[in-house]
Protein backbone atom coordinates (compact mmCIF):
# COMPACT_ATOMS: atom_id res chain seq x y z
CA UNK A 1 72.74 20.59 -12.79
CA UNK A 2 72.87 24.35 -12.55
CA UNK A 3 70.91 26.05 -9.50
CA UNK A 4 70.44 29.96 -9.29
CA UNK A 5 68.83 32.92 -7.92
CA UNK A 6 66.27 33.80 -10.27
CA UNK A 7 67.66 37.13 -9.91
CA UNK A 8 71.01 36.11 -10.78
CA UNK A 9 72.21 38.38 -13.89
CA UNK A 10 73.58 36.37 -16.98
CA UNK A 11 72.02 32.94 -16.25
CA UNK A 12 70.86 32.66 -19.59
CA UNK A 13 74.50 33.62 -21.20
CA UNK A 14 76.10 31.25 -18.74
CA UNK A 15 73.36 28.01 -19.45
CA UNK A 16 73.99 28.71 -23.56
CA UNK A 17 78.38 29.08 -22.42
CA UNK A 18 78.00 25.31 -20.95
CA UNK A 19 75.82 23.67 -23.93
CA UNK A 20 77.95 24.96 -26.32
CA UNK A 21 81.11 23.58 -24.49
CA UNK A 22 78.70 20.32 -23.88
CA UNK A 23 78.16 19.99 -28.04
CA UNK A 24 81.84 20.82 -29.00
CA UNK A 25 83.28 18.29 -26.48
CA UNK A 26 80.58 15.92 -25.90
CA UNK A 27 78.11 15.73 -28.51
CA UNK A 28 80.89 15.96 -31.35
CA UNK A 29 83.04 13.54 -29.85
CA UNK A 30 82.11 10.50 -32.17
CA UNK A 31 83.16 8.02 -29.02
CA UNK A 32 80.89 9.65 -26.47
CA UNK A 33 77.78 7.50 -26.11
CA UNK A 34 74.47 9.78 -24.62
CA UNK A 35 74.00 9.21 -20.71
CA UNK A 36 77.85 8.42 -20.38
CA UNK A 37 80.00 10.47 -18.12
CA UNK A 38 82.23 13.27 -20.28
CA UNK A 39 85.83 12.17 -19.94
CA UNK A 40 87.53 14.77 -21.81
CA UNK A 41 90.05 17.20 -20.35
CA UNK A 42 89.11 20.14 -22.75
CA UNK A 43 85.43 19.87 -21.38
CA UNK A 44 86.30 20.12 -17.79
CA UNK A 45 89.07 22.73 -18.30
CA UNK A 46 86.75 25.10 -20.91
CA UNK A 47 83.55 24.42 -18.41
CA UNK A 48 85.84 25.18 -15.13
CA UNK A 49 86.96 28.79 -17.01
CA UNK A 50 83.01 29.55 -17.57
CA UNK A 51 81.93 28.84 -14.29
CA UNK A 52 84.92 30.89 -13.21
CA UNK A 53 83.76 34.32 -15.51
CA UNK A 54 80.44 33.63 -14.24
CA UNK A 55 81.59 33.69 -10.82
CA UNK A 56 84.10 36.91 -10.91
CA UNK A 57 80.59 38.28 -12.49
CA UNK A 58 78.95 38.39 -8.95
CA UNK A 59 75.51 36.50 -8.26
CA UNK A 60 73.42 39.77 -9.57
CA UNK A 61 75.57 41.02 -12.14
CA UNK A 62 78.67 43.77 -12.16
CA UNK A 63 78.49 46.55 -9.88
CA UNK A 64 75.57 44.88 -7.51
């Protein structure tokens, strides 16, 4: 679950950043069953460096 301030900059950027790290190590993972937890150390690293960009971003964006 992702919460933010609805002024928060890049929200959008950052919620299309984790489903496409969700699909490439989740979804295409032909041994992950739906509703399972995501054991894969590619996931957690690639999803830890986006929240991390997203972060160094600022909560409203560069320069706020």
């Amino acid at each position: 679950m992702v919460l933010a301030d609805p002024r928060q900059a890049g929200i959008d950027a950052l919620l299309r950043k984790i489903y496409e790290i969700y699909s490439d190590y989740a979804l295409k993972n032909p041994f992950y069953s739906l509703e399972m937890p995501i054991r894969c150390e590619l996931f957690d690293q690639n999803l830890k460096l986006a929240l991390e960009v997203a972060e160094k971003a600022g909560p409203f964006g560069p320069g706020s």
